[in-house]
PDB file of N, CA and C in Angstrom:
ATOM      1  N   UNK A   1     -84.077 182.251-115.035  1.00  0.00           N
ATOM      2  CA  UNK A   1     -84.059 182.139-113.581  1.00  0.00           C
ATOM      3  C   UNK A   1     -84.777 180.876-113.133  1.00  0.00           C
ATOM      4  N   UNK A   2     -85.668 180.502-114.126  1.00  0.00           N
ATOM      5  CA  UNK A   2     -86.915 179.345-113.502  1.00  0.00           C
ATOM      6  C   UNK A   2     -85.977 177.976-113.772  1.00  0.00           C
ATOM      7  N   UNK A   3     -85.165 178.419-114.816  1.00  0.00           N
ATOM      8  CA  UNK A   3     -84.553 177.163-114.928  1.00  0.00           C
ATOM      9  C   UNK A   3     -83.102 176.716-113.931  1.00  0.00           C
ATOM     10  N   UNK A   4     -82.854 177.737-113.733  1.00  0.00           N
ATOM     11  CA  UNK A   4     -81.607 177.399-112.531  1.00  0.00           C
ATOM     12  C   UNK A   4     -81.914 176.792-111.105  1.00  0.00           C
ATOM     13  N   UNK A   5     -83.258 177.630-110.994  1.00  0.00           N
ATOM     14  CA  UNK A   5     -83.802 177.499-109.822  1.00  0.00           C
ATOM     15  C   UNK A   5     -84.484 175.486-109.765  1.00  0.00           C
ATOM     16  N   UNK A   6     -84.922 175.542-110.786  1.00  0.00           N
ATOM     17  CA  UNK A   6     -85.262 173.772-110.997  1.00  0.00           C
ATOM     18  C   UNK A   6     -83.930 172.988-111.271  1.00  0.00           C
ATOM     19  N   UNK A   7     -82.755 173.496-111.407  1.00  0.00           N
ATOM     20  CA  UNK A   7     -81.757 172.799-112.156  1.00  0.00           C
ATOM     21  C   UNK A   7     -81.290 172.320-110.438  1.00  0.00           C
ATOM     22  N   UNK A   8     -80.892 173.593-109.473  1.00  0.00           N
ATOM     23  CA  UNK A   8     -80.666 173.752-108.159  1.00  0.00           C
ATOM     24  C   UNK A   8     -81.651 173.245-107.367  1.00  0.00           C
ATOM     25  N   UNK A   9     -82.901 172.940-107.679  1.00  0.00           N
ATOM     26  CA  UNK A   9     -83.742 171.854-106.439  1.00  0.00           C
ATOM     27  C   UNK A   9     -83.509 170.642-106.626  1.00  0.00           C
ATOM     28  N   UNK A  10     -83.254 169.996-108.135  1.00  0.00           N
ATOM     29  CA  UNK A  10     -83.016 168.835-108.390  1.00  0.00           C
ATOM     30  C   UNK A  10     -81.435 168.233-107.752  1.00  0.00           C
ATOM     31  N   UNK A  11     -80.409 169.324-107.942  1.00  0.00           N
ATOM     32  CA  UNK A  11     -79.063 168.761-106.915  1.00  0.00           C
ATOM     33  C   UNK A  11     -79.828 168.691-104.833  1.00  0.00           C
ATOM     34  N   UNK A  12     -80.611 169.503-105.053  1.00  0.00           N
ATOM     35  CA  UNK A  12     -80.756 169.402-103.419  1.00  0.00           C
ATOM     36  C   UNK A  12     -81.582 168.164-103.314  1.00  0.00           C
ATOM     37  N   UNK A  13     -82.347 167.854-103.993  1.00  0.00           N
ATOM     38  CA  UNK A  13     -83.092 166.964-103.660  1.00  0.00           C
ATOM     39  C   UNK A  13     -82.199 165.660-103.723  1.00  0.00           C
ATOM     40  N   UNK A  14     -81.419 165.120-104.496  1.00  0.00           N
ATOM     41  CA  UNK A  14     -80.336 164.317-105.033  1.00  0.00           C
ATOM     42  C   UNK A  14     -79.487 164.219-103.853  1.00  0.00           C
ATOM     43  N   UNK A  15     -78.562 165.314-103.277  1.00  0.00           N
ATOM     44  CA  UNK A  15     -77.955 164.947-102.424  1.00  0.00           C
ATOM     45  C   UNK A  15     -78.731 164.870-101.323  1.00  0.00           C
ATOM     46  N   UNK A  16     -80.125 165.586-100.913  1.00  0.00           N
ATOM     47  CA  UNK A  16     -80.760 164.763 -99.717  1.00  0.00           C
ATOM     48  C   UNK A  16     -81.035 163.484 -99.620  1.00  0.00           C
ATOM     49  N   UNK A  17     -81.461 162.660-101.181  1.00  0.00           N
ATOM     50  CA  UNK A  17     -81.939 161.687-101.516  1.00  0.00           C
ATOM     51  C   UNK A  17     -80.575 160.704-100.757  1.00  0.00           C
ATOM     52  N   UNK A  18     -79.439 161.171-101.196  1.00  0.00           N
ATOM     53  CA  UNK A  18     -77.906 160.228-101.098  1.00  0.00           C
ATOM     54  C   UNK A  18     -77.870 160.261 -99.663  1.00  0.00           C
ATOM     55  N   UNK A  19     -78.089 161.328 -98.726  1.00  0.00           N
ATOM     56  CA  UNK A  19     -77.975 161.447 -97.247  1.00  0.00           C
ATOM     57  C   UNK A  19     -78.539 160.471 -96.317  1.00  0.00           C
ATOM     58  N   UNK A  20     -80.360 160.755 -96.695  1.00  0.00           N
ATOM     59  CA  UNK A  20     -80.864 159.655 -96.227  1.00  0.00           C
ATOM     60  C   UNK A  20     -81.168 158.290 -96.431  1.00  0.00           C
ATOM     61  N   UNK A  21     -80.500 157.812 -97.985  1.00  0.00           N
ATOM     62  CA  UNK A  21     -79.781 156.161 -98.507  1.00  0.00           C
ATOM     63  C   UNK A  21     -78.684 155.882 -97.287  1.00  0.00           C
ATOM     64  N   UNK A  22     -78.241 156.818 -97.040  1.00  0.00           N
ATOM     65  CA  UNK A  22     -76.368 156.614 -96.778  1.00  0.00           C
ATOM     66  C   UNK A  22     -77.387 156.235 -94.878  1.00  0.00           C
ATOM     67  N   UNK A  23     -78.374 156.715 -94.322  1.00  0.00           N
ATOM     68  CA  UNK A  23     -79.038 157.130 -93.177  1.00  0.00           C
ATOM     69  C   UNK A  23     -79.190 155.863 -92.727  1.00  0.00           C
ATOM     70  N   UNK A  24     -80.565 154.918 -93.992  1.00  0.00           N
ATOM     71  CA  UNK A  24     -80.713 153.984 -93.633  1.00  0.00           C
ATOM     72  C   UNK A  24     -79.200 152.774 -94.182  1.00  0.00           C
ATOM     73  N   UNK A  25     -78.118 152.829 -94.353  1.00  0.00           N
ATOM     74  CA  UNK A  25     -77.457 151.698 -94.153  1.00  0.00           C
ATOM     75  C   UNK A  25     -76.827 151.988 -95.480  1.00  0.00           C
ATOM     76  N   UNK A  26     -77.664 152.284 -96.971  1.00  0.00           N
ATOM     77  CA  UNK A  26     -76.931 152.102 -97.844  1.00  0.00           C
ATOM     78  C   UNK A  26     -75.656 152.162 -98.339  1.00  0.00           C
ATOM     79  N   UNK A  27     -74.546 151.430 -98.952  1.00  0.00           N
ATOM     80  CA  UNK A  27     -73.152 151.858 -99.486  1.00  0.00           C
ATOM     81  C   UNK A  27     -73.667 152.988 -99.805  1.00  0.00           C
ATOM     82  N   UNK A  28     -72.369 154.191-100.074  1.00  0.00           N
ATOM     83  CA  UNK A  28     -73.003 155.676-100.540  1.00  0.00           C
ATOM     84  C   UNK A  28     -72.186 154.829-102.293  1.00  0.00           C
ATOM     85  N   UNK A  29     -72.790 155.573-103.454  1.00  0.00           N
ATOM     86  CA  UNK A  29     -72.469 155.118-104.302  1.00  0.00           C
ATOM     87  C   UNK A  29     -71.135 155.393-104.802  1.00  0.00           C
ATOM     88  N   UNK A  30     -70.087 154.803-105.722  1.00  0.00           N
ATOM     89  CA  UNK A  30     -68.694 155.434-106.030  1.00  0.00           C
ATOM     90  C   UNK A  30     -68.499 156.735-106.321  1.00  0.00           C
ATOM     91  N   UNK A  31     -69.939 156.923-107.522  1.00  0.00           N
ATOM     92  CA  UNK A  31     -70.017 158.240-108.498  1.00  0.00           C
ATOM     93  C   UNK A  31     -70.507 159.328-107.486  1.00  0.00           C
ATOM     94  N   UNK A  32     -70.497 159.272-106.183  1.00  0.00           N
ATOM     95  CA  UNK A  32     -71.169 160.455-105.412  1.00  0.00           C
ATOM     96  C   UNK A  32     -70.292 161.106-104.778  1.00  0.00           C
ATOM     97  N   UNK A  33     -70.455 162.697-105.299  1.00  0.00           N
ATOM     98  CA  UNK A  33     -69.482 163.911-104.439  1.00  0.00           C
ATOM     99  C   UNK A  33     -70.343 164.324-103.673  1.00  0.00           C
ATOM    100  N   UNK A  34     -70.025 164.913-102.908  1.00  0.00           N
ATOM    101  CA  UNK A  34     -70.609 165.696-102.024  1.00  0.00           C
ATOM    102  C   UNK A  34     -70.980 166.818-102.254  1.00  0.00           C
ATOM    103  N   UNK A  35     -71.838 167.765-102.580  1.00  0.00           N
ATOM    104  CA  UNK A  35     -71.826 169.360-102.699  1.00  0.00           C
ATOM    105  C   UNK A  35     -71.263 169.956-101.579  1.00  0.00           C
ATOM    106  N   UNK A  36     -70.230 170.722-102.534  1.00  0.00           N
ATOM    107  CA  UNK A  36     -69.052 171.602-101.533  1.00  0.00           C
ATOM    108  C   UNK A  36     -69.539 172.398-101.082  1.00  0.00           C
ATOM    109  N   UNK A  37     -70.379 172.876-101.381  1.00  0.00           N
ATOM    110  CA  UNK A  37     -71.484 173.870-100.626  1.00  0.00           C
ATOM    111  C   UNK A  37     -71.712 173.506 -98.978  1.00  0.00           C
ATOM    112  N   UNK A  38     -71.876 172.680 -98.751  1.00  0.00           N
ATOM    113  CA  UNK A  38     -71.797 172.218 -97.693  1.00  0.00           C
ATOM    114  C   UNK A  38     -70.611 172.705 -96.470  1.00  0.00           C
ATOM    115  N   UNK A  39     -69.418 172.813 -96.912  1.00  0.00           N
ATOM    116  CA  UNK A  39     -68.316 173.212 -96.957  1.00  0.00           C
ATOM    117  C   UNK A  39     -68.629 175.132 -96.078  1.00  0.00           C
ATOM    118  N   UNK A  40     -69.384 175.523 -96.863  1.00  0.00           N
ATOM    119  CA  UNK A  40     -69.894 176.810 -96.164  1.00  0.00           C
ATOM    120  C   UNK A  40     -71.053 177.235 -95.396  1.00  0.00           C
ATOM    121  N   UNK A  41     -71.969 175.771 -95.743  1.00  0.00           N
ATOM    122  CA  UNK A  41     -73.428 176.075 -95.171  1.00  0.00           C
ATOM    123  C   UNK A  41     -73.285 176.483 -93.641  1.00  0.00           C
ATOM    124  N   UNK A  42     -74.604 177.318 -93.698  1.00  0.00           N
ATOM    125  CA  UNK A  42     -74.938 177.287 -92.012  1.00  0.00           C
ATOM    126  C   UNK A  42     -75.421 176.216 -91.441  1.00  0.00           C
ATOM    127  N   UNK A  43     -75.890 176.508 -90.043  1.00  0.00           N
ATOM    128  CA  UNK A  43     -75.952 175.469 -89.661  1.00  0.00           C
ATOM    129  C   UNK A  43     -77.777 175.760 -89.781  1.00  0.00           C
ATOM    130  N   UNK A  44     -78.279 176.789 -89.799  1.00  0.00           N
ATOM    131  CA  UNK A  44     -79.720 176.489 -90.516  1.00  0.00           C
ATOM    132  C   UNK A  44     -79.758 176.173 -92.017  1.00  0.00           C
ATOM    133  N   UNK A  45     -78.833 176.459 -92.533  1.00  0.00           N
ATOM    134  CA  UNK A  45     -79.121 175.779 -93.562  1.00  0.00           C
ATOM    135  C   UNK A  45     -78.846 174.326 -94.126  1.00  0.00           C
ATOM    136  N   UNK A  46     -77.956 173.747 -93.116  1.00  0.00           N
ATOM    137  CA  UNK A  46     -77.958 172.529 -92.861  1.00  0.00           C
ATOM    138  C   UNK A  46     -78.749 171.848 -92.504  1.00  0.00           C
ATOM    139  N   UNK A  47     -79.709 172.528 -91.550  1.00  0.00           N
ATOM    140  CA  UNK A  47     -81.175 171.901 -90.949  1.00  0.00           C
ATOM    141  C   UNK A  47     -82.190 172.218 -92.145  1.00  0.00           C
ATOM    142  N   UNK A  48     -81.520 173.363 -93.065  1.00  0.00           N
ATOM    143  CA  UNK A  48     -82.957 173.089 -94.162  1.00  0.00           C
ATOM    144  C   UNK A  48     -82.624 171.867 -94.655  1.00  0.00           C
ATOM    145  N   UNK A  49     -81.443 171.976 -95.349  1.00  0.00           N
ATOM    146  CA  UNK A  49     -81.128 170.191 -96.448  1.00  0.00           C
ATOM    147  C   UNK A  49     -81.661 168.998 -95.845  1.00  0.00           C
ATOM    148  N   UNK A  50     -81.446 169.023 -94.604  1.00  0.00           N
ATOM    149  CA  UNK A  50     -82.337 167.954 -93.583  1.00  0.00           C
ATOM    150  C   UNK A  50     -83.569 167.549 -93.819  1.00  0.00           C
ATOM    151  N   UNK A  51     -83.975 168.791 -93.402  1.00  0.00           N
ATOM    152  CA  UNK A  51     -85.301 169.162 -93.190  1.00  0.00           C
ATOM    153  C   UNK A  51     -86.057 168.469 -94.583  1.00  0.00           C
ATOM    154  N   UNK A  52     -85.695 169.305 -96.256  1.00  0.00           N
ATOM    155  CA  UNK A  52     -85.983 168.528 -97.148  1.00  0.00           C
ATOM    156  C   UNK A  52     -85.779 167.520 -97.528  1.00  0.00           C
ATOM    157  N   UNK A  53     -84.801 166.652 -97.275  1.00  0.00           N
ATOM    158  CA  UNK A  53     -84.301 165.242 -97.677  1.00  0.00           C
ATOM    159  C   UNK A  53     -85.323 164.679 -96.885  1.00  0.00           C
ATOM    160  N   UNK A  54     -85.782 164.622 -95.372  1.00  0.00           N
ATOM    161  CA  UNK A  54     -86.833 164.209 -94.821  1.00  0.00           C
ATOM    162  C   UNK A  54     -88.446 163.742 -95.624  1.00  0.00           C
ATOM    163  N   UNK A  55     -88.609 165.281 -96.083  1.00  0.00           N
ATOM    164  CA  UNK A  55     -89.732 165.850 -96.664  1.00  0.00           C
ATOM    165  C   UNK A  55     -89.997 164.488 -97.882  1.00  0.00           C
ATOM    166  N   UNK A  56     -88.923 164.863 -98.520  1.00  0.00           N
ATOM    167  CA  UNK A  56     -88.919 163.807-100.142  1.00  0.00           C
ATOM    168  C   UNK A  56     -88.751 162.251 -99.391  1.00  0.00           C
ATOM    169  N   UNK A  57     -88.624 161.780 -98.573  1.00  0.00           N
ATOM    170  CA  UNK A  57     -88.380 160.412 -98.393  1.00  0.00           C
ATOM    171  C   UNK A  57     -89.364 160.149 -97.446  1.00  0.00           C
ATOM    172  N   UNK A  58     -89.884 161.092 -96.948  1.00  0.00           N
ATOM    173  CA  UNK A  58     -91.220 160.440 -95.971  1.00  0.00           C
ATOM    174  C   UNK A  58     -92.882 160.815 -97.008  1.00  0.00           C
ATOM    175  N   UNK A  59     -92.514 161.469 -97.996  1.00  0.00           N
ATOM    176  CA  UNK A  59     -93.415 161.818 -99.185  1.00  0.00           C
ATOM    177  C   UNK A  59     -93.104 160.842-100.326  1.00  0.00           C
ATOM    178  N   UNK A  60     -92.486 159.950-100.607  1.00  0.00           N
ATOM    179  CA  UNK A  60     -91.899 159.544-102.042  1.00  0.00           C
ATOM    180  C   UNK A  60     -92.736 158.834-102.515  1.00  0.00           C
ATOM    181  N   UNK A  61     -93.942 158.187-101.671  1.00  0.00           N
ATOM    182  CA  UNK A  61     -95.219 157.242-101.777  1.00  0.00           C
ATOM    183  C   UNK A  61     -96.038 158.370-102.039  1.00  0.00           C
ATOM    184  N   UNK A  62     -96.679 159.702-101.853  1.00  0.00           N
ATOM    185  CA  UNK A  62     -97.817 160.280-101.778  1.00  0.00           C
ATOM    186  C   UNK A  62     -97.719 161.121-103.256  1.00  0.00           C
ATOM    187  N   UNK A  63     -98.559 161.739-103.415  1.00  0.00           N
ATOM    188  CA  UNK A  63     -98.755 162.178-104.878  1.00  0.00           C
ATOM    189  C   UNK A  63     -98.203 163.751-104.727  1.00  0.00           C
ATOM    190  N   UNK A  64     -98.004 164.106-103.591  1.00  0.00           N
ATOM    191  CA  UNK A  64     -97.610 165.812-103.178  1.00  0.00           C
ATOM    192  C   UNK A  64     -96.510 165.651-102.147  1.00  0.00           C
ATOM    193  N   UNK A  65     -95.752 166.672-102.376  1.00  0.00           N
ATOM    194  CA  UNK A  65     -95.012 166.705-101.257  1.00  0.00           C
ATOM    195  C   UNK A  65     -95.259 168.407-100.197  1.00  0.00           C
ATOM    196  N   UNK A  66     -96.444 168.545-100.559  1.00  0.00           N
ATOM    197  CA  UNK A  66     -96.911 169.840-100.095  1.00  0.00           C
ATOM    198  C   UNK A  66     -97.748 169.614 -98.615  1.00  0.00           C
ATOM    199  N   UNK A  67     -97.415 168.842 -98.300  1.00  0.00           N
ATOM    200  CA  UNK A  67     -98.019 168.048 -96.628  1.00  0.00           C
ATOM    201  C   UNK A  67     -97.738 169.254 -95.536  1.00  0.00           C
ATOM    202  N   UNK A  68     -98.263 170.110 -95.093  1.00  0.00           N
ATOM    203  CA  UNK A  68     -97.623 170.622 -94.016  1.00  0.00           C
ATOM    204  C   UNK A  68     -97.527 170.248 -92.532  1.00  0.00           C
ATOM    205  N   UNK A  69     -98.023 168.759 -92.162  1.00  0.00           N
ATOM    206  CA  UNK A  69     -97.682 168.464 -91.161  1.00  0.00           C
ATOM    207  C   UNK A  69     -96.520 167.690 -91.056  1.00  0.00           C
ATOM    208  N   UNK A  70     -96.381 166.666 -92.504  1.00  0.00           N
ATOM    209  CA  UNK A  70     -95.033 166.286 -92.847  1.00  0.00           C
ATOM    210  C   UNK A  70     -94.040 167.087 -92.683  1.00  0.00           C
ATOM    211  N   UNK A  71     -94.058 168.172 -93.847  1.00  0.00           N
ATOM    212  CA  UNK A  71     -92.960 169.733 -93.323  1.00  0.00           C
ATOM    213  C   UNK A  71     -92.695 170.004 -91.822  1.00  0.00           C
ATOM    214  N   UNK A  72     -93.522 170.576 -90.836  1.00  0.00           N
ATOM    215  CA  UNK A  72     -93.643 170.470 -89.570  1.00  0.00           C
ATOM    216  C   UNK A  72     -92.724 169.420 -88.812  1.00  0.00           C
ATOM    217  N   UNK A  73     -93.048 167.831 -89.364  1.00  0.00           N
ATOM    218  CA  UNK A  73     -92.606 167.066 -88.086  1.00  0.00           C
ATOM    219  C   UNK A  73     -91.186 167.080 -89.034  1.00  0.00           C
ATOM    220  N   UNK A  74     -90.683 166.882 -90.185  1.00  0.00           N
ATOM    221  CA  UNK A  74     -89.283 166.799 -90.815  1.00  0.00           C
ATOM    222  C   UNK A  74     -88.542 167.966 -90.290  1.00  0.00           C
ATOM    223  N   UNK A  75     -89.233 169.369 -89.933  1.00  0.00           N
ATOM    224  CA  UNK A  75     -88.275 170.254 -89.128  1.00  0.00           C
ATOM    225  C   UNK A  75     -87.919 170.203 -88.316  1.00  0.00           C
ATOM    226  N   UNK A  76     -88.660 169.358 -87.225  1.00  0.00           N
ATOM    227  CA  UNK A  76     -89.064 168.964 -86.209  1.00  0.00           C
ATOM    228  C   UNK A  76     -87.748 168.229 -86.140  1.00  0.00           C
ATOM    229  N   UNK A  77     -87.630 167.293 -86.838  1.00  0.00           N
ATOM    230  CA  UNK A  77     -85.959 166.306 -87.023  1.00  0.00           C
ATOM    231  C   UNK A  77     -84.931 166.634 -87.377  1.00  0.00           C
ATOM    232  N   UNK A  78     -84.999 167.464 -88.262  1.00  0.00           N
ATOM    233  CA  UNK A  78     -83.607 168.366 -88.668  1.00  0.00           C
ATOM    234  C   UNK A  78     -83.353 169.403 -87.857  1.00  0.00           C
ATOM    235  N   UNK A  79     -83.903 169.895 -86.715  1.00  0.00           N
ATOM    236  CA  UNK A  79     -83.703 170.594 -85.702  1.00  0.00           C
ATOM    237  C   UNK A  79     -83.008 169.879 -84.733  1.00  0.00           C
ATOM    238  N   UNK A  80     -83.693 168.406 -84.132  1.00  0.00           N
ATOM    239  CA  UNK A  80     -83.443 168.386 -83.100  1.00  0.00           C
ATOM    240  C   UNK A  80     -82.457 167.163 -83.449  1.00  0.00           C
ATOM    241  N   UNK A  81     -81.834 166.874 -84.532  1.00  0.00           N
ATOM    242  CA  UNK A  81     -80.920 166.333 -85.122  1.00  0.00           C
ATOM    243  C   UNK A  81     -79.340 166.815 -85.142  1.00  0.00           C
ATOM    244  N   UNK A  82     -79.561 167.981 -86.001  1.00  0.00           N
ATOM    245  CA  UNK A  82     -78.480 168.941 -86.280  1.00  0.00           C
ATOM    246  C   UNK A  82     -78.298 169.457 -84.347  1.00  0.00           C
ATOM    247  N   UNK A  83     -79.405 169.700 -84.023  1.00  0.00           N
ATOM    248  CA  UNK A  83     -78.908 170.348 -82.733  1.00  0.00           C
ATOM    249  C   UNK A  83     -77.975 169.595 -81.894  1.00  0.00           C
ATOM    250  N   UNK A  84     -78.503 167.969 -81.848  1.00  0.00           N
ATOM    251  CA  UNK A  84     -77.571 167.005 -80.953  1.00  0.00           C
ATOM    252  C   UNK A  84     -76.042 166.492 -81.477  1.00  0.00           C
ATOM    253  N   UNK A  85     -76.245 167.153 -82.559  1.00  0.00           N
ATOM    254  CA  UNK A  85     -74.425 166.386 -83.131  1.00  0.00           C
ATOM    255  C   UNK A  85     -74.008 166.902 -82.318  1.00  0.00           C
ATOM    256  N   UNK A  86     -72.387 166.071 -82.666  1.00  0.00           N
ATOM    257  CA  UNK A  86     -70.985 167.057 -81.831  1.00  0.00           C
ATOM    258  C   UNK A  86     -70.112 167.918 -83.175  1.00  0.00           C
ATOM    259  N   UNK A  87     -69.470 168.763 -82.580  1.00  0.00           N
ATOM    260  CA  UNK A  87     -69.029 169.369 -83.607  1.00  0.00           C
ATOM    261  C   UNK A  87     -68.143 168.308 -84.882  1.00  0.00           C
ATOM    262  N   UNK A  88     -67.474 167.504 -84.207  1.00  0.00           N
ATOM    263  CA  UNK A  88     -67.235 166.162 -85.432  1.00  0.00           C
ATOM    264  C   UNK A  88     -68.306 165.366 -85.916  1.00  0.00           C
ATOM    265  N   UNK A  89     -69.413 165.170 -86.006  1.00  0.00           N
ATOM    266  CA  UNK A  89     -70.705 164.803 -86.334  1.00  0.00           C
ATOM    267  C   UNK A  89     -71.062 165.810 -87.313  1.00  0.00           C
ATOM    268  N   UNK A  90     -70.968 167.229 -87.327  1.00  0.00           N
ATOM    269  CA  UNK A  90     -71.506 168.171 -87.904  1.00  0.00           C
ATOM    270  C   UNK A  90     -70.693 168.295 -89.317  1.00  0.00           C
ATOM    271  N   UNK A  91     -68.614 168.277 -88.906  1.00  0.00           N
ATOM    272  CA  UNK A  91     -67.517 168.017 -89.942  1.00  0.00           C
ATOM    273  C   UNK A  91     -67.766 166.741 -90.360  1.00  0.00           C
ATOM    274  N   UNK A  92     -68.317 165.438 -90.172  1.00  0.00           N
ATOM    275  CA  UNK A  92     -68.390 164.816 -91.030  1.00  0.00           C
ATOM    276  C   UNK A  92     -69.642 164.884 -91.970  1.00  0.00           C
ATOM    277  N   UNK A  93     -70.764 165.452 -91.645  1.00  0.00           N
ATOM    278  CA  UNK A  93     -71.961 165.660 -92.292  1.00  0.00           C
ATOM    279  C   UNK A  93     -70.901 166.449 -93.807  1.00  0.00           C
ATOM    280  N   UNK A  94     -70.614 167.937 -93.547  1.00  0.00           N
ATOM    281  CA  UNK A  94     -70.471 168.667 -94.109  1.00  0.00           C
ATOM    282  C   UNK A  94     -68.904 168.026 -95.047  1.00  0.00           C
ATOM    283  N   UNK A  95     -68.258 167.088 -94.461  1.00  0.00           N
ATOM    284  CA  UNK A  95     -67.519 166.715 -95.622  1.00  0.00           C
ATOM    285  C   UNK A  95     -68.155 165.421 -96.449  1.00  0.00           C
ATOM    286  N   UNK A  96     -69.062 164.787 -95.736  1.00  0.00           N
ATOM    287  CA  UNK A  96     -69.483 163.397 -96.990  1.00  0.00           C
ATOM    288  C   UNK A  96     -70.939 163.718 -97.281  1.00  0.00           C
ATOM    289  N   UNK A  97     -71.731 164.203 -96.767  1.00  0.00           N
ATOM    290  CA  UNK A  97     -72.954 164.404 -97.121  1.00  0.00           C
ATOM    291  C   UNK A  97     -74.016 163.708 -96.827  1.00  0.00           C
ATOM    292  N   UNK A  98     -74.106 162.925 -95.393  1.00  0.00           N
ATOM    293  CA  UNK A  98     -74.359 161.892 -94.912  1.00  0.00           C
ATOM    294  C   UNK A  98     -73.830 162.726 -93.820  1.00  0.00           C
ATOM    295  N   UNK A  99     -74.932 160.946 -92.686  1.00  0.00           N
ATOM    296  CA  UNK A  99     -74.261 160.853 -91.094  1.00  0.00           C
ATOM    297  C   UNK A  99     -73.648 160.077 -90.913  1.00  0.00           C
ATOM    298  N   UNK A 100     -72.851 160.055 -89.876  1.00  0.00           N
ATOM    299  CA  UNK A 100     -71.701 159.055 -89.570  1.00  0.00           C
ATOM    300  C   UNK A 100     -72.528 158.313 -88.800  1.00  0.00           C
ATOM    301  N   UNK A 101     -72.029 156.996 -88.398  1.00  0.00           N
ATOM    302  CA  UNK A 101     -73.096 155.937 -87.569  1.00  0.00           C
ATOM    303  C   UNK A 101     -73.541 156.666 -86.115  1.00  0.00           C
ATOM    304  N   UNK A 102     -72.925 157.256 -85.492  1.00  0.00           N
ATOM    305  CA  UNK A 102     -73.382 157.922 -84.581  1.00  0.00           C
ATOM    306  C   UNK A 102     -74.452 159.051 -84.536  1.00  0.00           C
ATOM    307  N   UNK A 103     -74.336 160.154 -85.809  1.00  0.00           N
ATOM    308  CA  UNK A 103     -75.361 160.762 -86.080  1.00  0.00           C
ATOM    309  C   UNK A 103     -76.577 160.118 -86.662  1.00  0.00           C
ATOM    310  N   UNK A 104     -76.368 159.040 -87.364  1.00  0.00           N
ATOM    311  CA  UNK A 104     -77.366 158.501 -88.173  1.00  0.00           C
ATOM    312  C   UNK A 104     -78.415 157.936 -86.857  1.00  0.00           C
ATOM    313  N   UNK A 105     -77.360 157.429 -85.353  1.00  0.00           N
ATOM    314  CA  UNK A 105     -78.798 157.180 -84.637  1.00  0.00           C
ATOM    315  C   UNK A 105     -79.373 157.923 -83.601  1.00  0.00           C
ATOM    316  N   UNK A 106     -78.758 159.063 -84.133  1.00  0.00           N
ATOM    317  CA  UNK A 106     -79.439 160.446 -83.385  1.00  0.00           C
ATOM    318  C   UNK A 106     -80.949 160.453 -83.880  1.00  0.00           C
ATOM    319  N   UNK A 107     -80.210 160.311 -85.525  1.00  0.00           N
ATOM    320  CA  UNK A 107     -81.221 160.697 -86.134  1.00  0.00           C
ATOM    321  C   UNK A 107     -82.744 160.100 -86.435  1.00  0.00           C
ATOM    322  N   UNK A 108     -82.271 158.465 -86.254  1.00  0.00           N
ATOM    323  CA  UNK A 108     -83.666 157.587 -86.032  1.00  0.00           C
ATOM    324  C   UNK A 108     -84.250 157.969 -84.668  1.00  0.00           C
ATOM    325  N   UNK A 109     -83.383 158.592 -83.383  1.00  0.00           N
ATOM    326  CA  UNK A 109     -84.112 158.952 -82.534  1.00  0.00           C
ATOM    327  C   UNK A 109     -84.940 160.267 -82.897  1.00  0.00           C
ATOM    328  N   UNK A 110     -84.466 161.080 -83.483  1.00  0.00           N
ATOM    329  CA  UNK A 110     -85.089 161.984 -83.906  1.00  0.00           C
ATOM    330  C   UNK A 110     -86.459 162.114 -84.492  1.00  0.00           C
ATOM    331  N   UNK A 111     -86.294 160.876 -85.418  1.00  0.00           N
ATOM    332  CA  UNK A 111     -87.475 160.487 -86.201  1.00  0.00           C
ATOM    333  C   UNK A 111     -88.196 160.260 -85.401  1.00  0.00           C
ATOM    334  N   UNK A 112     -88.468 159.136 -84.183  1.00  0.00           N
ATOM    335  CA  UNK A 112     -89.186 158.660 -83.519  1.00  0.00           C
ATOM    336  C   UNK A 112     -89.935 159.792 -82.652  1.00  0.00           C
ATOM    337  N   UNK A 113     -88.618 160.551 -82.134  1.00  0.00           N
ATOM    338  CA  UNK A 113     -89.471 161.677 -81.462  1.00  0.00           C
ATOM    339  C   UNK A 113     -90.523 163.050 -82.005  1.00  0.00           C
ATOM    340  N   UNK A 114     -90.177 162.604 -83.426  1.00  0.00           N
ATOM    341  CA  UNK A 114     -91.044 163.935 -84.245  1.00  0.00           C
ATOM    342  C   UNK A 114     -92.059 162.800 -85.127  1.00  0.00           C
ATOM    343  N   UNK A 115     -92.207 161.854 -84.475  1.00  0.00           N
ATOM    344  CA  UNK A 115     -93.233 161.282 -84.959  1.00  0.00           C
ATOM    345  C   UNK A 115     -93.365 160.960 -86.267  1.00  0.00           C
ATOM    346  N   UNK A 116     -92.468 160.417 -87.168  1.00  0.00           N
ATOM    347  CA  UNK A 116     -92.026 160.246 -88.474  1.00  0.00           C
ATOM    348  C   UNK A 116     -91.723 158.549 -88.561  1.00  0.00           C
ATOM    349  N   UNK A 117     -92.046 157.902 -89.656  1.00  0.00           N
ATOM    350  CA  UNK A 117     -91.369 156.604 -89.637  1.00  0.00           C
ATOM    351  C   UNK A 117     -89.963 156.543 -90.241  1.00  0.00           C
ATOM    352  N   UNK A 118     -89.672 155.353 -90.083  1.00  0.00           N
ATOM    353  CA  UNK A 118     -88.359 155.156 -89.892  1.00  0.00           C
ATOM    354  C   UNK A 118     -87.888 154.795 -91.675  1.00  0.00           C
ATOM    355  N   UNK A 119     -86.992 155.459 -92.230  1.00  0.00           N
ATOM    356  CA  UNK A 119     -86.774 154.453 -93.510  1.00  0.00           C
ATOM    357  C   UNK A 119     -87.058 153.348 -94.039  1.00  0.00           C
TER     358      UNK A 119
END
């Protein structure tokens, strides 16, 4: 069980990692699918994947990612992120795994407003 469960944080962390590359500007890479999972997620659980891809990229400098004010303000963005898409903002999240340029500057507003730096 311990090992599925680490096998399954390492894809979440990976495709959060690809989300917020793809966030700040990056080409998304050739070799990258999307987890189809996505495909069924909720929409809180869409704000979790958020929420953690946040977590790991505003932590990737610190020695822990066990910050709970970090946690706090990254929910803080994947809330009020996910909340402002449009429903085509939300279908393109959930088919590429990434934001489209329009969500992506929801989402730096987001950042700004939950008090987070910027990529």
């Amino acid at each position: 069980m311990g090992k599925l469960f680490r096998s399954a944080a390492v894809i979440v962390a990976v495709c959060s990692m690809t989300a917020i590359a793809c966030a700040k500007g990056y080409p998304v890479p050739r070799e990258y699918v999307p987890d189809p999972a996505l495909q069924r997620a909720s929409m809180a659980n869409l704000q979790a994947r958020a929420s953690k891809g946040c977590v790991v990229m505003q932590t990737r400098d610190a020695l822990t990612q066990d910050d709970k004010e970090v946690r706090r303000k990254c929910d803080c963005y994947a809330s009020a992120t996910l909340k402002s898409f449009t429903p085509t903002e939300v279908q393109f999240y959930r088919d590429n795994g990434y934001f489209d340029d329009s969500g992506r500057e929801k989402g730096f507003k987001a950042l700004d407003a939950c008090g987070l730096k910027r990529p």
